[in-house]
Structure formats: C-alpha cells, structure tokens
Protein backbone atom coordinates (compact mmCIF):
# COMPACT_ATOMS: atom_id res chain seq x y z
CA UNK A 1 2.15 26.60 -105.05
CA UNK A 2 -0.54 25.55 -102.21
CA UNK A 3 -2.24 28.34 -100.16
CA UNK A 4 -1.79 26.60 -97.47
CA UNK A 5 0.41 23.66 -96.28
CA UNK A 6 0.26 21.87 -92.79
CA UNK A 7 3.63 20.87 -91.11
CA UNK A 8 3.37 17.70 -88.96
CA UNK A 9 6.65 16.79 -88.43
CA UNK A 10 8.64 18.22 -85.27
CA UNK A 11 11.68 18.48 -87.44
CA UNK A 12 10.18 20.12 -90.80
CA UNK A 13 8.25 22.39 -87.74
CA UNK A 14 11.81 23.65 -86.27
CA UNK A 15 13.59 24.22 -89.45
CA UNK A 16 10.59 26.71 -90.41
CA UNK A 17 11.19 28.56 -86.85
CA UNK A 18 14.28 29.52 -87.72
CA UNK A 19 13.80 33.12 -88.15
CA UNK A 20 15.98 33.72 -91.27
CA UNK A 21 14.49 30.60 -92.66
CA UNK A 22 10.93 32.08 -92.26
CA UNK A 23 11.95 34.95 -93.97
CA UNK A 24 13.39 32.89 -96.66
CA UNK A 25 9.70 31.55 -96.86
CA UNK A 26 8.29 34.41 -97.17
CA UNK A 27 11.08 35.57 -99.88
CA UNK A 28 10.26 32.85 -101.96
CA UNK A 29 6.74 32.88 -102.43
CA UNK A 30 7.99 34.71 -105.78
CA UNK A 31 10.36 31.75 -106.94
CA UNK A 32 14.15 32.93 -107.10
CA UNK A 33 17.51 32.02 -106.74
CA UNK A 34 19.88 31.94 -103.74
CA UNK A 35 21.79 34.81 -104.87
CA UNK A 36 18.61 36.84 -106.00
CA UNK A 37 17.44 36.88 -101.96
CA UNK A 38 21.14 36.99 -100.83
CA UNK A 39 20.96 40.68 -102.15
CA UNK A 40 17.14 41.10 -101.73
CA UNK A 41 17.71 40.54 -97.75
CA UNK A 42 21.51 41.52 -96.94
CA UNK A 43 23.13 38.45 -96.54
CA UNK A 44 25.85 35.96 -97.70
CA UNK A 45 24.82 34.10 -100.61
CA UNK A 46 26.69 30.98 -98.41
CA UNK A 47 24.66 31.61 -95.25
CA UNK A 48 21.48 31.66 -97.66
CA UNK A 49 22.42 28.19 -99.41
CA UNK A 50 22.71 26.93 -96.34
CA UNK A 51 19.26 27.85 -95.15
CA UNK A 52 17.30 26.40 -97.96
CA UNK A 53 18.82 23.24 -98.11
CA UNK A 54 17.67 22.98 -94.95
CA UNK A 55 14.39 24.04 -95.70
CA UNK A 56 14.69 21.67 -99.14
CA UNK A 57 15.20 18.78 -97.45
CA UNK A 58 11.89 19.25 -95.08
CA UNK A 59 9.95 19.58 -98.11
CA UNK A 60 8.86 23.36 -97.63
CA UNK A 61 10.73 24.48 -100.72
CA UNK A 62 11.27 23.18 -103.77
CA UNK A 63 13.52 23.17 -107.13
CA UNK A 64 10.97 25.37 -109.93
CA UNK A 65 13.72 25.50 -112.67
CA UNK A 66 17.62 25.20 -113.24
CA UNK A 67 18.76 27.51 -115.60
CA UNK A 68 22.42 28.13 -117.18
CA UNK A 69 24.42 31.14 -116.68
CA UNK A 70 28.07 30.56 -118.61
CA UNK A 71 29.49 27.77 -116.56
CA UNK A 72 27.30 28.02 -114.15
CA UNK A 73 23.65 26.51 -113.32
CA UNK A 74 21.36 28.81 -111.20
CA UNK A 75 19.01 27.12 -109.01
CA UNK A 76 15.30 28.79 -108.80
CA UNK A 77 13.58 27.48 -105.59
CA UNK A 78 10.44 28.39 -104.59
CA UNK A 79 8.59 28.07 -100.98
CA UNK A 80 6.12 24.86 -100.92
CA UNK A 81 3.01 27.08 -99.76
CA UNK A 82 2.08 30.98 -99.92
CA UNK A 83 1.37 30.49 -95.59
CA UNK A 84 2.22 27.39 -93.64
CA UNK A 85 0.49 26.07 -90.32
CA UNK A 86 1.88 24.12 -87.97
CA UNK A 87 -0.21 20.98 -86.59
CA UNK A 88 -0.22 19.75 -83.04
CA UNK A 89 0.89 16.33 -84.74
CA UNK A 90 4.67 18.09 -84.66
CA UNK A 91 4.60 17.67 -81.05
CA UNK A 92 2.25 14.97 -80.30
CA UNK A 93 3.27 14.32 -76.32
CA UNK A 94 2.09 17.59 -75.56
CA UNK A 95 -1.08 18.20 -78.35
CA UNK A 96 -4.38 19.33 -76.71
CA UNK A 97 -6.59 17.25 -76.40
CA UNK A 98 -10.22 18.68 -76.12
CA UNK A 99 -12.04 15.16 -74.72
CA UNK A 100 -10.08 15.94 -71.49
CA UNK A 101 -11.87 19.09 -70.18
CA UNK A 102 -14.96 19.89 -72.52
CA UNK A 103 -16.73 23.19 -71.86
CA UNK A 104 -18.53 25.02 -74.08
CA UNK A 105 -17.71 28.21 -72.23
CA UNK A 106 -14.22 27.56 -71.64
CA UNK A 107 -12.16 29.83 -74.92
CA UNK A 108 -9.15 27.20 -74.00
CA UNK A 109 -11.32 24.21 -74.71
CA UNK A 110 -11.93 26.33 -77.65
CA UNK A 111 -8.32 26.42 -78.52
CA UNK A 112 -8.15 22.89 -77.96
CA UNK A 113 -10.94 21.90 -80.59
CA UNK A 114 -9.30 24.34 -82.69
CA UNK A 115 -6.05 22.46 -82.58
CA UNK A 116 -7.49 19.59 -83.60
CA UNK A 117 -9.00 20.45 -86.16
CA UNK A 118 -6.11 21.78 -87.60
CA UNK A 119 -4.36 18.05 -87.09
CA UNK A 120 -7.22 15.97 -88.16
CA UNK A 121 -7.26 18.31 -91.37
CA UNK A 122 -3.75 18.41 -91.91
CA UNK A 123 -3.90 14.34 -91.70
CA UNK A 124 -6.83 14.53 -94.19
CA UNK A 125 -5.15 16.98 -96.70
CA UNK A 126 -1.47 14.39 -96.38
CA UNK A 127 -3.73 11.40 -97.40
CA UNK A 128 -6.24 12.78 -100.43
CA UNK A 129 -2.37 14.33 -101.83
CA UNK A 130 -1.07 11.00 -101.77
CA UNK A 131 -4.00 9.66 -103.36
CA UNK A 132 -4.33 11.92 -105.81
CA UNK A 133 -7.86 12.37 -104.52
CA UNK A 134 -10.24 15.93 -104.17
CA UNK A 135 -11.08 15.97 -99.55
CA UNK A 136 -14.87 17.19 -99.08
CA UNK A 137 -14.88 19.68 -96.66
CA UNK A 138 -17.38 22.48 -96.21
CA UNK A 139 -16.48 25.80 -94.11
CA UNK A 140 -18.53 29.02 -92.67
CA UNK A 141 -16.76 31.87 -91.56
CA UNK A 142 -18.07 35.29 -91.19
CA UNK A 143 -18.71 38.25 -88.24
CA UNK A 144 -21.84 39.56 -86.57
CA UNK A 145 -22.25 42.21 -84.16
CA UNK A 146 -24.66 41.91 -80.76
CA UNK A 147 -26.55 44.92 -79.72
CA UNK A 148 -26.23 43.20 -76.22
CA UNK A 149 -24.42 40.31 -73.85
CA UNK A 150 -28.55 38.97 -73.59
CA UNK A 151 -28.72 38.72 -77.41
CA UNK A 152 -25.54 37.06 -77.43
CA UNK A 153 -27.01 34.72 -75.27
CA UNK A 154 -30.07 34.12 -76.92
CA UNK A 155 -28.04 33.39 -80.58
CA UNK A 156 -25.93 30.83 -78.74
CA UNK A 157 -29.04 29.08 -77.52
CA UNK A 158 -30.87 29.02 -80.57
CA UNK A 159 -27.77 28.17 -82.67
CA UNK A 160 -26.92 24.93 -80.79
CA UNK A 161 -30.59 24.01 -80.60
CA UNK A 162 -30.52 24.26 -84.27
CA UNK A 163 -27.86 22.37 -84.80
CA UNK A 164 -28.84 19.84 -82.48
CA UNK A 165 -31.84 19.46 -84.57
CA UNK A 166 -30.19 19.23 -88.33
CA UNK A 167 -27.48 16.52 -86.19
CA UNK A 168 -31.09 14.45 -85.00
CA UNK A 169 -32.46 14.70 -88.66
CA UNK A 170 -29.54 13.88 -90.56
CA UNK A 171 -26.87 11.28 -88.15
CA UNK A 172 -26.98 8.04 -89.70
CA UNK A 173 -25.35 5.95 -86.86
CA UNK A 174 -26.36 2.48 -88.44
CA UNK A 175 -25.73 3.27 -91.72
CA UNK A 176 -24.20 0.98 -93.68
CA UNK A 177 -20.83 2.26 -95.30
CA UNK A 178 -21.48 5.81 -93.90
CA UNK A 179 -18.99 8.27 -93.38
CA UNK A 180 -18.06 10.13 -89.68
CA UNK A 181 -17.94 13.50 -90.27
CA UNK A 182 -16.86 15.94 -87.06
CA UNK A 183 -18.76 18.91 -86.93
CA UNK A 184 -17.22 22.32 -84.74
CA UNK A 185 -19.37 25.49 -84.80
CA UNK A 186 -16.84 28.30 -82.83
CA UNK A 187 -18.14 31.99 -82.14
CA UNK A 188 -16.09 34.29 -79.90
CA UNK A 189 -15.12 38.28 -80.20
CA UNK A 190 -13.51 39.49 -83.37
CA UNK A 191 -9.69 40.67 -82.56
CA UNK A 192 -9.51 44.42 -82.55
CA UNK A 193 -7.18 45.38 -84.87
CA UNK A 194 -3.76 46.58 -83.52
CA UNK A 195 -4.60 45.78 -79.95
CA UNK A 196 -4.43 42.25 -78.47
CA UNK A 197 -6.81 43.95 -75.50
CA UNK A 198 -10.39 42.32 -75.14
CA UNK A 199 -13.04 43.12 -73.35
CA UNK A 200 -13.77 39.68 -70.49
CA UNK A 201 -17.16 38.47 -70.24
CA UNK A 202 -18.06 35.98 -67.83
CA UNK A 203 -20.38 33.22 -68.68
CA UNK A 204 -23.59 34.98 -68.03
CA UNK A 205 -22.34 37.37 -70.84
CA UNK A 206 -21.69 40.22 -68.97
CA UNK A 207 -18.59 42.37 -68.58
CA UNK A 208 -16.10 40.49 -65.60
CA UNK A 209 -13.60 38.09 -64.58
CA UNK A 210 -13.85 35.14 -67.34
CA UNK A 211 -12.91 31.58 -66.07
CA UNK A 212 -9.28 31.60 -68.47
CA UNK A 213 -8.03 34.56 -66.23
C-alpha cells in the first residue's frame, strides 16, 4: 500500500468524492471484505459491492486475496493508498496556472504554485511507476516562529537572496544532457489548530487588510 497516491483523472477524482466511497477508503486501509465493512459501517452488503466496484475499476482499490468460505469465495480488497490527493490534471480546463499572475506576496499565487506542484509530481510519480524506476526528489518542511512582522521581513529577504545565490552557483543552462529541475521555497503562517481564523498581514508585514481579502 502507497502513502500516498495522486488521482489525475476527472473520473477516478469523482468516484473518490462520493462520500460513502471515501469512507470505504478510509475502511479499507486495513484490507477486508465487503461484508466485513457492510457491518463495520451499517450498511447493505449490496450497496457496499456496489461502491467498490466502482472504486475497483478507477484503480483506488484493489483485490489483496480471495479466500474460500464453503461454497463461497470472499473477496479481500484493500484501498490503493493510506491518503489520496487529487491533482489539478483531473480538471485540466480550469487548473491554476501560476505563470498568469506571479506575486510573491500574493498566498493565491501561492496556491497556484502549490497546485502545480502537486500535478507536475503526480505526472512524475505515474511515469518512474511505469518504469519501474526510483524519482529523485528532495523536500524541506518544518516551522519557525518570528519575534516580529520586521524579522519576518528580514528572513524573507535573506532567504531569497540566498537562494538566488546557490541558483547563480549551481544552474547549468548549457549543459549538455542536464536535467531541469523546478525549485519552490513556500513560507506562510502555521494553521492554528481547531480554528480556520488567521491573523491578515499586509505586505509590509504588519497586522491589516491583505491583498486576497
């Protein structure tokens, strides 16, 4: 079972919206069969059936083992993924596209880059499966707290005119067989947990009106 698997087709991204069918998803991250989370969640072992054939025939379960009961064969599925993300490649007519408004300040151009990513990664992870081949990627993630909106500031500064410096020592442009790689460096506040409620600071870094409201 993946961690993590990327749906990028529209269809594959509907059947998972399905709110017993994400439930179903979540059932099976412990493989069992149909009548197992019939009685686990309250419902028809029909009604269930139904539901992950569906989700069967978009890929995001799967057949782990058929075993024999009597007369009777007993199907134990299991979800494709412990989480599943869906990529702005399921609806590509309407997929941000950060190239059309880019602003560092802006948290929706943010949001767009952040989509993208999650596409061009998804795209990445499809291929290296089908060719059976290991995807270098490299990640940071972690959380720092400003004693003030001017030290704020001052980190984002110094933080792009580092990496403005390791892009001028290390770019290749002319190099032959070389490799693009994109590069996205994101900082913004940390969500407080069990509120959705953040404090807006405009661009100067001080409390206001921010240019998304």
């Amino acid at each position: 079972m993946l961690d993590v698997a990327v749906i990028e087709d529209a269809a594959a991204a509907e059947a998972s919206l399905d709110p017993i069918r994400a439930l179903l998803l979540a059932e099976l991250r412990v493989p069992a069969s149909a009548a197992t989370v019939a009685a686990r969640m309250g419902l028809a072992r029909q009604k269930v059936n139904y539901h992950l054939k569906e989700l069967e025939r978009h890929g995001l379960v799967a057949l782990v083992e058929e075993r024999r009961k009597g007369n009777v064969t007993e199907r134990i599925m299991g979800a494709a993924a412990r989480s599943f993300v869906i990529s702005p490649a399921a609806l590509p007519g309407v997929a941000p596209d950060p190239s059309l408004a880019p602003d560092r300040l802006s948290a929706r151009w943010m949001l767009a880059v952040a989509a993208r990513l999650v596409r061009d990664v998804g795209t990445l992870i499809t291929g290296a499966d089908r060719a059976n081949k290991r995807l270098a990627t490299f990640a940071l993630d972690g959380e720092l707290t400003f004693a003030s909106a001017a030290d704020r500031a001052a980190f984002t500064a110094e933080l792009a005119a580092s990496m403005a410096r390791l892009v001028d020592k290390y770019h290749s442009a002319n190099a032959r067989g070389g490799r693009n790689h994109r590069l996205v460096v994101a900082l913004h506040p940390s969500v407080k947990t069990g509120t959705q409620e953040l404090e807006p600071t405009n661009h100067a870094g001080t409390p206001g009106r921010t240019k998304e409201q």
